[in-house]
Protein backbone atom coordinates (compact mmCIF):
# COMPACT_ATOMS: atom_id res chain seq x y z
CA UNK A 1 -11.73 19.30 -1.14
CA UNK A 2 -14.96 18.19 -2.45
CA UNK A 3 -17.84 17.26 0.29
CA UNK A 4 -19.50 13.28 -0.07
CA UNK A 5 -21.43 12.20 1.95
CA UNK A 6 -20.19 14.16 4.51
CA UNK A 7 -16.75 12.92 4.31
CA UNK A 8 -13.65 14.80 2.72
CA UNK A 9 -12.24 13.18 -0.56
CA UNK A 10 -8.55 13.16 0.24
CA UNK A 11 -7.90 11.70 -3.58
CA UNK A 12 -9.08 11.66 -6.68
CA UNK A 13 -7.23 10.54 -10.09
CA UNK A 14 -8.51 9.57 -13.45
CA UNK A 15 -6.42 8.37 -16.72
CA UNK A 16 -7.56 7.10 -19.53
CA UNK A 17 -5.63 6.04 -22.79
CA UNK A 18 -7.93 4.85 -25.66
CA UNK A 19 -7.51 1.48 -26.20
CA UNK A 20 -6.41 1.09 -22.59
CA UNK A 21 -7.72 0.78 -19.74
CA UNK A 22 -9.73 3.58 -17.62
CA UNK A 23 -8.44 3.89 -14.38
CA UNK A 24 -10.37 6.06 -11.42
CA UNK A 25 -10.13 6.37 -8.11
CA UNK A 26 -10.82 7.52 -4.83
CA UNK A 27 -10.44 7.71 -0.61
CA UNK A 28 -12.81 8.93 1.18
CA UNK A 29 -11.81 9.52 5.42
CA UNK A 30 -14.26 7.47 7.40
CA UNK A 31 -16.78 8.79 10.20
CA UNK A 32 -14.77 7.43 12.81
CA UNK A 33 -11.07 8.78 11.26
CA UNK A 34 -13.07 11.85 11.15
CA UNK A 35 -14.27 11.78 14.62
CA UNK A 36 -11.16 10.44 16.31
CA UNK A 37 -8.78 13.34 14.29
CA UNK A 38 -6.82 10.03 12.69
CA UNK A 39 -5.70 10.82 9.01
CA UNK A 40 -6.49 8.81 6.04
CA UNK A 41 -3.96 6.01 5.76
CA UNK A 42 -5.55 4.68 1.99
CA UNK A 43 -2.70 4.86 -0.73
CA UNK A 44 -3.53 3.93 -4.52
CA UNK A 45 -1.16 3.80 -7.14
CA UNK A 46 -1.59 1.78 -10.70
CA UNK A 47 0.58 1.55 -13.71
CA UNK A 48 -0.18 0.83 -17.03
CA UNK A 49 1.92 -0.15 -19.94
CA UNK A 50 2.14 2.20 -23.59
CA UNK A 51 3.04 -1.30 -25.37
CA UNK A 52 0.54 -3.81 -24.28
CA UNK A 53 -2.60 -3.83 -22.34
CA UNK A 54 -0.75 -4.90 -19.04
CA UNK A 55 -2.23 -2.91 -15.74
CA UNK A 56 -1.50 -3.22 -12.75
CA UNK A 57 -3.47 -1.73 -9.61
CA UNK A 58 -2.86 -1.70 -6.08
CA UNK A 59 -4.98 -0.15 -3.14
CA UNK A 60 -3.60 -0.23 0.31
CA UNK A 61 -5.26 0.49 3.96
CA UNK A 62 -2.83 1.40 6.47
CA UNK A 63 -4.14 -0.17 9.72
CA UNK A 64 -4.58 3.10 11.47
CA UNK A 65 -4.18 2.72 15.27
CA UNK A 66 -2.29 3.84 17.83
CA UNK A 67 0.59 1.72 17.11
CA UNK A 68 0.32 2.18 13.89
CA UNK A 69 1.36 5.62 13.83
CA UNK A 70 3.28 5.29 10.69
CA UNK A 71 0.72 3.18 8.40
CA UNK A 72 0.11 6.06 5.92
CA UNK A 73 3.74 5.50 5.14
CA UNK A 74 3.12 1.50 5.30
CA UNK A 75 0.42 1.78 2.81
CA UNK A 76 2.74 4.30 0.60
CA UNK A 77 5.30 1.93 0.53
CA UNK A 78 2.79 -1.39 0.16
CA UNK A 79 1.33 -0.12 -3.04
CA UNK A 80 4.70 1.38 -4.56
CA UNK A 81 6.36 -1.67 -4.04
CA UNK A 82 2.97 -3.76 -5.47
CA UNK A 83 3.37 -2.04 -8.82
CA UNK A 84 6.57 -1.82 -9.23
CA UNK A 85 7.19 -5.59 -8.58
CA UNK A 86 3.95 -7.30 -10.30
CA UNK A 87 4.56 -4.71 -13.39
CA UNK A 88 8.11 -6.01 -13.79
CA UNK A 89 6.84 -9.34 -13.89
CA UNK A 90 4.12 -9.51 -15.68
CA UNK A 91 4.92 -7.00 -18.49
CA UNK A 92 8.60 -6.08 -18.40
CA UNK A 93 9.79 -10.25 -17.93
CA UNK A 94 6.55 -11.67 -19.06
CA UNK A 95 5.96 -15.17 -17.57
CA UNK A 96 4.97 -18.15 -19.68
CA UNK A 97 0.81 -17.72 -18.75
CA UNK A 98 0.13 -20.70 -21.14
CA UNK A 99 1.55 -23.19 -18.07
CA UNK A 100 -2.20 -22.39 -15.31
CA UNK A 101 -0.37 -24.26 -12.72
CA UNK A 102 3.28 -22.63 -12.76
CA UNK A 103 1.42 -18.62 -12.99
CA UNK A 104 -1.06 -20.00 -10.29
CA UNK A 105 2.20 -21.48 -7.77
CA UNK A 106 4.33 -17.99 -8.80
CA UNK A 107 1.49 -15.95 -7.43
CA UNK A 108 0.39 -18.23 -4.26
CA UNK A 109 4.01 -18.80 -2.84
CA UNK A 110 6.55 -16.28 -4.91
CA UNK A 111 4.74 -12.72 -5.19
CA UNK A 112 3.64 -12.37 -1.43
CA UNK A 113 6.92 -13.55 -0.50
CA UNK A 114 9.09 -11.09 -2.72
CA UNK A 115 6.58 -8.41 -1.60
CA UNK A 116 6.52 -8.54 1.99
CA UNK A 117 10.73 -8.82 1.90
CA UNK A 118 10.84 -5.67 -0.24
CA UNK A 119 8.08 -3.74 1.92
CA UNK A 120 10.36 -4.60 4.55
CA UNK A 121 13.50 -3.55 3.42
CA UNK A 122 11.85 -0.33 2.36
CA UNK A 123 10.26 0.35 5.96
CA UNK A 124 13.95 -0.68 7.37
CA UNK A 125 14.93 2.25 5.09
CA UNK A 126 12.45 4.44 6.01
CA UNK A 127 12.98 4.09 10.13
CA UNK A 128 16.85 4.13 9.46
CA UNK A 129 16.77 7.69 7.89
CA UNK A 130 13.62 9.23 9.85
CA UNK A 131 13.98 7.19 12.97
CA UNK A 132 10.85 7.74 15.54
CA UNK A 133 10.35 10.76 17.34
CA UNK A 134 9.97 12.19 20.93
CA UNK A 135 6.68 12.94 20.11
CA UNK A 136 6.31 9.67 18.30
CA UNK A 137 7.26 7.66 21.65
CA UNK A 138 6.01 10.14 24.04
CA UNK A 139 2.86 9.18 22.13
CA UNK A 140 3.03 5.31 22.78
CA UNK A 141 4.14 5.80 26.22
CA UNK A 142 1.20 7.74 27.23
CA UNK A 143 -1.57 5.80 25.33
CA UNK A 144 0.06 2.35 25.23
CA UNK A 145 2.38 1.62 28.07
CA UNK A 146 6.72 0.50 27.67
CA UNK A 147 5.68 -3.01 27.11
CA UNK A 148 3.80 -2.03 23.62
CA UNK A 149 6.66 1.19 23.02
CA UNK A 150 9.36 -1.87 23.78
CA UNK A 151 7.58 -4.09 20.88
CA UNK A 152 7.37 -1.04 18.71
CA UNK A 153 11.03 -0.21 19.06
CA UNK A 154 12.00 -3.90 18.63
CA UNK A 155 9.89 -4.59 15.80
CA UNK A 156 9.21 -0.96 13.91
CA UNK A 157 6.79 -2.44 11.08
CA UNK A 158 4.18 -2.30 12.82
CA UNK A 159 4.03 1.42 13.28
CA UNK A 160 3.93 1.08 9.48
CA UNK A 161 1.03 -1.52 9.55
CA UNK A 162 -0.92 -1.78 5.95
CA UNK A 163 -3.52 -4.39 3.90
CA UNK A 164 -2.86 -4.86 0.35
CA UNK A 165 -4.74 -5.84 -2.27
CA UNK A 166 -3.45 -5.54 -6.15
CA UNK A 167 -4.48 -6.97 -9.01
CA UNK A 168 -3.09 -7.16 -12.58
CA UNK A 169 -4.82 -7.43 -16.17
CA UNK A 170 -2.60 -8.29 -19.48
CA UNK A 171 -5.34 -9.25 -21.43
CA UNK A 172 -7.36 -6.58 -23.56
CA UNK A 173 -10.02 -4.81 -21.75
């Protein structure tokens, strides 16, 4: 790992196509992630079409707490499902993007909808085949209390807590 600014870079990807668009990133663990022994809970992912000039990029911050002892995960699955779902719709089932109003009402009401349902289902999926561990709950218990472990079991996406933020281009860059 490469030192900046006195924080590790935990990832670091660059593609380029000519006549596309460049795409570059990286995460950087914070001072107080570094300090506190927390991981790095970023996740970026992008996709980019061969045909057209549709991208789509997606950046996620898993909310890295306590009870959020799974948001690396949450972010993994936040920006998968991102891509996956705003690169089907945009380039794979283009929408009519002469109608502003209809494009502007799909993305206000539809996408976070259809997004938050399928990061759902896929953290359902996740705790279902690698339910929480002893360590996982021992964990809670000691820094949290039952009530919070209780709301955890109930309720298990917010161990996978995550922000998202994604945007797409289909226009020449």
């Amino acid at each position: 790992m490469t030192e900046i600014n006195n924080a590790q870079v935990v990832d670091k990807s660059i593609t380029s196509n000519p006549k596309r668009w460049l795409v570059c990133s990286k995460s950087v663990k914070g001072a107080l992630h570094s300090r506190t022994g927390y991981s790095n809970q970023d996740s970026i992912r992008w996709k980019q079409s061969h045909i057209s000039n549709t991208i789509v990029m997606s950046v996620a911050d898993g909310h890295g707490s306590d009870i959020h002892f799974r948001s690396k995960i949450g972010s993994q699955i936040a920006v998968k499902i991102a891509v996956e779902t705003l690169f089907e719709l945009f380039h794979n089932q283009p929408i009519e993007i002469n109608n502003v109003s209809q494009v502007k009402d799909i993305i206000r009401y539809s996408v976070p909808r259809i997004l938050f349902h399928n990061w759902m289902d896929r953290v359902q999926y996740h705790v279902q085949k690698h339910p929480f561990s002893n360590n996982e709950i021992d964990h809670i218990l000691k820094k949290k209390g039952p009530h919070i472990l209780e709301k955890i079991i109930n309720n298990p996406k917010i161990a996978y807590g995550s922000t998202l933020l994604t945007a797409v281009n289909s226009v020449d860059p």
